[in-house]
C-alpha atoms as a PDB file:
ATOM      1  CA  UNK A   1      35.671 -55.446 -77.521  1.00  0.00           C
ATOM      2  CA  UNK A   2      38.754 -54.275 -75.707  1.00  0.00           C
ATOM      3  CA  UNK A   3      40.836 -54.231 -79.178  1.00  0.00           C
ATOM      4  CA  UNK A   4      37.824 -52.081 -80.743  1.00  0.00           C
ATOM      5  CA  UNK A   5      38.285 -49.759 -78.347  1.00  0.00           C
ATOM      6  CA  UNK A   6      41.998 -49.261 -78.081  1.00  0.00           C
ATOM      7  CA  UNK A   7      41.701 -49.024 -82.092  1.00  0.00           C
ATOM      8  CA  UNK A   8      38.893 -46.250 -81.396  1.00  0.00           C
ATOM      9  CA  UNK A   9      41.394 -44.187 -78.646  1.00  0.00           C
ATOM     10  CA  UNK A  10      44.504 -44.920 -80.872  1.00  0.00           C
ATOM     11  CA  UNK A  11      42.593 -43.238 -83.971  1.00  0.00           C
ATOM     12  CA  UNK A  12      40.856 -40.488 -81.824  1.00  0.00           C
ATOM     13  CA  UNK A  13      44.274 -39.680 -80.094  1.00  0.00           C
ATOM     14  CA  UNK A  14      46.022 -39.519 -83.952  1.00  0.00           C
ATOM     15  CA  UNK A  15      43.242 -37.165 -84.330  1.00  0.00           C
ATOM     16  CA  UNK A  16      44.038 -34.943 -81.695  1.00  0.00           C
ATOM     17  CA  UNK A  17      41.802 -35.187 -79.237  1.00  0.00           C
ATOM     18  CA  UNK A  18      43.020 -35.024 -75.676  1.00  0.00           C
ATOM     19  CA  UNK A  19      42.460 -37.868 -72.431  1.00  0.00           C
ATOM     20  CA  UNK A  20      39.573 -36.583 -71.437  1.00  0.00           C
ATOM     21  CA  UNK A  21      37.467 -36.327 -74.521  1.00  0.00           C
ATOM     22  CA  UNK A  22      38.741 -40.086 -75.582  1.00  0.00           C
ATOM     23  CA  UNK A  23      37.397 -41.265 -72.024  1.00  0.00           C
ATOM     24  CA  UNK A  24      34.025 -39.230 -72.197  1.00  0.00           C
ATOM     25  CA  UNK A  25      33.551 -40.444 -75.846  1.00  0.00           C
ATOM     26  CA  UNK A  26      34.374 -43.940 -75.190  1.00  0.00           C
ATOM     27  CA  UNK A  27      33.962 -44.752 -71.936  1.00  0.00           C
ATOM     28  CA  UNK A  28      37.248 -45.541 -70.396  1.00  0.00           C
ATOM     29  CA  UNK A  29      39.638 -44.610 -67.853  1.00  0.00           C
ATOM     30  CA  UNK A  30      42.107 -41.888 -68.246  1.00  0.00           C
ATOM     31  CA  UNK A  31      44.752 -44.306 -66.845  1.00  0.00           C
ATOM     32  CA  UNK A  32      43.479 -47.380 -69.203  1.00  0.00           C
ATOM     33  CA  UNK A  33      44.258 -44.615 -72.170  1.00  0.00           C
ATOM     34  CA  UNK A  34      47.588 -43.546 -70.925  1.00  0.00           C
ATOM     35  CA  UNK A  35      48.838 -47.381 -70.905  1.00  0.00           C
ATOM     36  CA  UNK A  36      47.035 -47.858 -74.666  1.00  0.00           C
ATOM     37  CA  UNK A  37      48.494 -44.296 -76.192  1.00  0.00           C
ATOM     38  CA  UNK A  38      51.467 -43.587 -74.231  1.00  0.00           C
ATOM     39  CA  UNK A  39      53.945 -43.931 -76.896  1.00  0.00           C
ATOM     40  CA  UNK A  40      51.981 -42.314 -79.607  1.00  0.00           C
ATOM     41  CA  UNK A  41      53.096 -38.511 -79.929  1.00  0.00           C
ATOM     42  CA  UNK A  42      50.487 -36.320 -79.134  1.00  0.00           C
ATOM     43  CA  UNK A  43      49.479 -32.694 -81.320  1.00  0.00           C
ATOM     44  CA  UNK A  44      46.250 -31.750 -80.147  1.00  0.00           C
ATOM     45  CA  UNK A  45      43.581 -30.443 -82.962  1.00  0.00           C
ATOM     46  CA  UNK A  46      41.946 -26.825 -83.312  1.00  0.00           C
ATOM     47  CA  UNK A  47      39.331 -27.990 -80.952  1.00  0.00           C
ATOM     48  CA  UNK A  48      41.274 -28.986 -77.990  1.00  0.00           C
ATOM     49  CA  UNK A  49      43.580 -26.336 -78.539  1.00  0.00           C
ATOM     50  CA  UNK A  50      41.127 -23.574 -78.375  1.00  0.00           C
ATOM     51  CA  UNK A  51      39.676 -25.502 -75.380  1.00  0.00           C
ATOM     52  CA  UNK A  52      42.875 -24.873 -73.985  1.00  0.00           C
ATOM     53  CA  UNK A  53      43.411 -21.847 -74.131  1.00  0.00           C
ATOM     54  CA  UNK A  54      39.734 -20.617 -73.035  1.00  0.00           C
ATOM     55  CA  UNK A  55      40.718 -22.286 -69.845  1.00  0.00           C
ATOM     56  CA  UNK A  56      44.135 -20.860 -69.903  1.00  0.00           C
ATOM     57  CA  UNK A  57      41.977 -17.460 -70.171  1.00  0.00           C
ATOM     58  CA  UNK A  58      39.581 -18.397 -67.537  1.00  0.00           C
ATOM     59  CA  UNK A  59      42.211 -19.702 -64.876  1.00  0.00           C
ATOM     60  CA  UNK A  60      44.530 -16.570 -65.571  1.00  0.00           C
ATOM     61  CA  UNK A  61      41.484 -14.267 -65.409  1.00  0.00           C
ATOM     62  CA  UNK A  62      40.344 -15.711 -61.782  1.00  0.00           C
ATOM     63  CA  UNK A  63      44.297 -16.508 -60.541  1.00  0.00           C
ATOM     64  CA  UNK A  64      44.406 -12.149 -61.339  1.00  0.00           C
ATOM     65  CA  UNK A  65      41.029 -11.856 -59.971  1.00  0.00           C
ATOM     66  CA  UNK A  66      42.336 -13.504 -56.756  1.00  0.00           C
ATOM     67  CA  UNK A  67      45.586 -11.604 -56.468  1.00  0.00           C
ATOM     68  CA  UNK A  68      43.659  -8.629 -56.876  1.00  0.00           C
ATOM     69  CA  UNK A  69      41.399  -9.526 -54.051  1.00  0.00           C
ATOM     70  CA  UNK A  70      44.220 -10.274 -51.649  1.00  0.00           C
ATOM     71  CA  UNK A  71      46.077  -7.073 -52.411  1.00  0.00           C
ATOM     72  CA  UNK A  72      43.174  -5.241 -51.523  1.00  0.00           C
ATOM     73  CA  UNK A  73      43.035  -7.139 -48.434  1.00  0.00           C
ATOM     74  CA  UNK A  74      46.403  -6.288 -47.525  1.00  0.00           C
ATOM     75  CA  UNK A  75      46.061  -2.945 -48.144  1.00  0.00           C
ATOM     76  CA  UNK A  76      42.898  -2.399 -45.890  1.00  0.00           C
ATOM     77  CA  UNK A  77      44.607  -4.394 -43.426  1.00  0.00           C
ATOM     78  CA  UNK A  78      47.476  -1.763 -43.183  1.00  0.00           C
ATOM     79  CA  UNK A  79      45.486   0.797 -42.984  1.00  0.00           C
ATOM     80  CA  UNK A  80      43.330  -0.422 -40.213  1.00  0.00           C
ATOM     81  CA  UNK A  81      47.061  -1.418 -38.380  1.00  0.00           C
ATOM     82  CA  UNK A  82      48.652   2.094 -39.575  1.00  0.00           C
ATOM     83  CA  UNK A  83      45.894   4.325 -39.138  1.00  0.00           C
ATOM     84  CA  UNK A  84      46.437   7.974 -40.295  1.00  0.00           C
ATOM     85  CA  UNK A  85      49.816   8.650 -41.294  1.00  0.00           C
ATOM     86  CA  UNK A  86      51.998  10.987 -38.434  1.00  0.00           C
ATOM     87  CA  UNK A  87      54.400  13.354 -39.237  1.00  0.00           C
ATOM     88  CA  UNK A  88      57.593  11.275 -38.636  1.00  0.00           C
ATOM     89  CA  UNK A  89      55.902   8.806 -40.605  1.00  0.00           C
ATOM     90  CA  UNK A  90      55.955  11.122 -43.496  1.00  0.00           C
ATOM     91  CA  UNK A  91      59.274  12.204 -43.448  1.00  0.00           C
ATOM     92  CA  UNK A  92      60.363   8.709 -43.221  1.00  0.00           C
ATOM     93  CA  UNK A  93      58.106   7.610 -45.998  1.00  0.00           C
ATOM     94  CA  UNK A  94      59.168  10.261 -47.782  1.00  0.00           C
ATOM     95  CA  UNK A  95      63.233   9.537 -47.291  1.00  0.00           C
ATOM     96  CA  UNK A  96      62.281   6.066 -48.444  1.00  0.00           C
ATOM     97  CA  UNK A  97      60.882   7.069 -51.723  1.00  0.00           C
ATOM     98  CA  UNK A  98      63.259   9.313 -52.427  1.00  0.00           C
ATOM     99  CA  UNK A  99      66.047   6.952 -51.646  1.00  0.00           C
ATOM    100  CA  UNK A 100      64.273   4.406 -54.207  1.00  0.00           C
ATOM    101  CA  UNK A 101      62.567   6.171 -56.832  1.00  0.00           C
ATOM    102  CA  UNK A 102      63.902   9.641 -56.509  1.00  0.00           C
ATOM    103  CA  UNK A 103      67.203  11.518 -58.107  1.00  0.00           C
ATOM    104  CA  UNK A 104      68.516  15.122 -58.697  1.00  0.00           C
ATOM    105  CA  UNK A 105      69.535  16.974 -61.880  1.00  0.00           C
ATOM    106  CA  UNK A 106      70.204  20.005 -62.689  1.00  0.00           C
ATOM    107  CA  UNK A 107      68.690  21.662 -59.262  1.00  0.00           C
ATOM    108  CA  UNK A 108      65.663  19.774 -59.384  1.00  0.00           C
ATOM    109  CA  UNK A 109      64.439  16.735 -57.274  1.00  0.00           C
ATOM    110  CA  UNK A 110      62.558  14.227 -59.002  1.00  0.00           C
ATOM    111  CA  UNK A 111      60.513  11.304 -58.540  1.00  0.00           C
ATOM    112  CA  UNK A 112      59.669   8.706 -60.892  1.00  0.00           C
ATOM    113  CA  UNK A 113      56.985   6.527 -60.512  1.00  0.00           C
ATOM    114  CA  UNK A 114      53.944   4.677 -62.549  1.00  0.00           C
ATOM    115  CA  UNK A 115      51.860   4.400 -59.571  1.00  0.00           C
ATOM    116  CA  UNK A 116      49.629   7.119 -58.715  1.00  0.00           C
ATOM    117  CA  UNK A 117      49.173   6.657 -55.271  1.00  0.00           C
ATOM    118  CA  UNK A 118      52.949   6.763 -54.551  1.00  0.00           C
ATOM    119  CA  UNK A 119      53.435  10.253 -56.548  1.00  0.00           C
ATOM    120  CA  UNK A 120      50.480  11.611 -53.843  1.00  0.00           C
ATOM    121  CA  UNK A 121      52.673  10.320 -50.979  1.00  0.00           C
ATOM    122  CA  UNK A 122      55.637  11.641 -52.759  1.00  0.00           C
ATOM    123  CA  UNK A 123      53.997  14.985 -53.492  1.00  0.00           C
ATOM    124  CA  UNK A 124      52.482  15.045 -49.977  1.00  0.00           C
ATOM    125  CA  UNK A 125      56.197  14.900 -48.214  1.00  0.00           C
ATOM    126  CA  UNK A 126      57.686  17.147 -50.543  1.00  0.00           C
ATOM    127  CA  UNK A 127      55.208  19.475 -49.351  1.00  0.00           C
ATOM    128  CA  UNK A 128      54.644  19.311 -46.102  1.00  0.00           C
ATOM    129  CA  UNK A 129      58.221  17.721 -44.745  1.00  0.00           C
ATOM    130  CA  UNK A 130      60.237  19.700 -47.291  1.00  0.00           C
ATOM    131  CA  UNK A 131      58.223  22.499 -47.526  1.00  0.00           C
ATOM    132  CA  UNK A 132      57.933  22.603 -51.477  1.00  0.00           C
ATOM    133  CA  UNK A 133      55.397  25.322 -52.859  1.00  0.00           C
ATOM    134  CA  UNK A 134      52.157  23.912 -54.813  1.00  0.00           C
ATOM    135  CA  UNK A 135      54.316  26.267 -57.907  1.00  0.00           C
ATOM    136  CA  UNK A 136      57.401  24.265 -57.592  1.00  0.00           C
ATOM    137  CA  UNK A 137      55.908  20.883 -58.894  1.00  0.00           C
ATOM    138  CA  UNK A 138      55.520  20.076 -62.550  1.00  0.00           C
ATOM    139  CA  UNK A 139      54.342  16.744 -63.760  1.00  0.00           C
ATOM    140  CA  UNK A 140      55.536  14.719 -66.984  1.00  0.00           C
ATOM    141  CA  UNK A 141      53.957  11.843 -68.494  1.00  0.00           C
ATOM    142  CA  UNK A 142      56.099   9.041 -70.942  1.00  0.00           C
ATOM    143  CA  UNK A 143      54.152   7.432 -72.861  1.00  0.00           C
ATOM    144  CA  UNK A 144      55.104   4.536 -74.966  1.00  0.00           C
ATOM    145  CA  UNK A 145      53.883   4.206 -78.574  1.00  0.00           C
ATOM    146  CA  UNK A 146      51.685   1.336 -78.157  1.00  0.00           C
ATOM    147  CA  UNK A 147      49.413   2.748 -75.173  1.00  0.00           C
ATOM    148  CA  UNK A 148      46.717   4.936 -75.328  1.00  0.00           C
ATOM    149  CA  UNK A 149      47.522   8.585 -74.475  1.00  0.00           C
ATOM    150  CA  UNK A 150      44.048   9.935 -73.088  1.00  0.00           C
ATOM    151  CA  UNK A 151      43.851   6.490 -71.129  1.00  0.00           C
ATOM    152  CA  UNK A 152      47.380   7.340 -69.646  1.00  0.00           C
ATOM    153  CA  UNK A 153      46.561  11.013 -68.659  1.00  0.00           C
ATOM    154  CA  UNK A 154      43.102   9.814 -66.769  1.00  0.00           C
ATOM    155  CA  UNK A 155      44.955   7.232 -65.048  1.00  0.00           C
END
């Protein structure tokens, strides 16, 4: 009985097919198959590979699904600590920014940034700590080949 089924894994294994299915299908441990099949080489089939990767998929799409979740967390959590932003606060926001993400040429300040929410900040210091006109600011937009330009100007 026991060589039957050993011959069975082996031949299922040769196949392909991974631990799990071999057990299911067969009815024996996971550990009884890894001290049959350990020294055969193992190249899963079409099956188990797409298998794979839909729960590759799946696990990335909840592991960003989670991280999402807990940024947003943080966030509202430093709002509710920070409260409304003061003056000082600004400036020294601001400085920060600048000091990272920020250069001058040719007379003009810049700031370069893919997030939206940091250009507001950096718009709202340059205004109101700096004292920049509304006319002063321009905006431009790079755009790489493979993205989709009205997608890119929404966002």
């Amino acid at each position: 009985m026991k060589t039957a089924l050993r011959q069975k894994a082996t031949a299922m294994r040769t196949d392909g097919w991974s631990y799990n299915t071999i057990a299911e299908a067969l009815g024996v441990s996971k550990s009884t198959l890894s001290n049959w099949l350990r020294a055969l080489p193992y190249s899963p089939n079409e099956k188990v590979k797409e298998r794979i990767g839909a729960a590759r998929s799946k696990s990335a799409e909840i592991r960003q699904q989670s991280r999402l979740a807990s940024i947003n967390r943080m966030r509202e959590a430093a709002r509710n600590e920070l409260g409304n932003l003061s003056k000082r606060d600004l400036w020294l926001l601001g400085i920060g920014l600048y000091l990272g993400e920020g250069s001058k040429l040719h007379e003009q300040s810049r700031l370069i940034n893919s997030d939206p929410e940091i250009i507001r900040i950096a718009m709202a210091w340059f205004r109101e700590s700096c004292h920049v006109p509304n006319e002063n600011f321009s905006l431009t937009l790079h755009i790489y080949p493979d993205i989709d330009e009205t997608a890119a100007i929404e966002y």
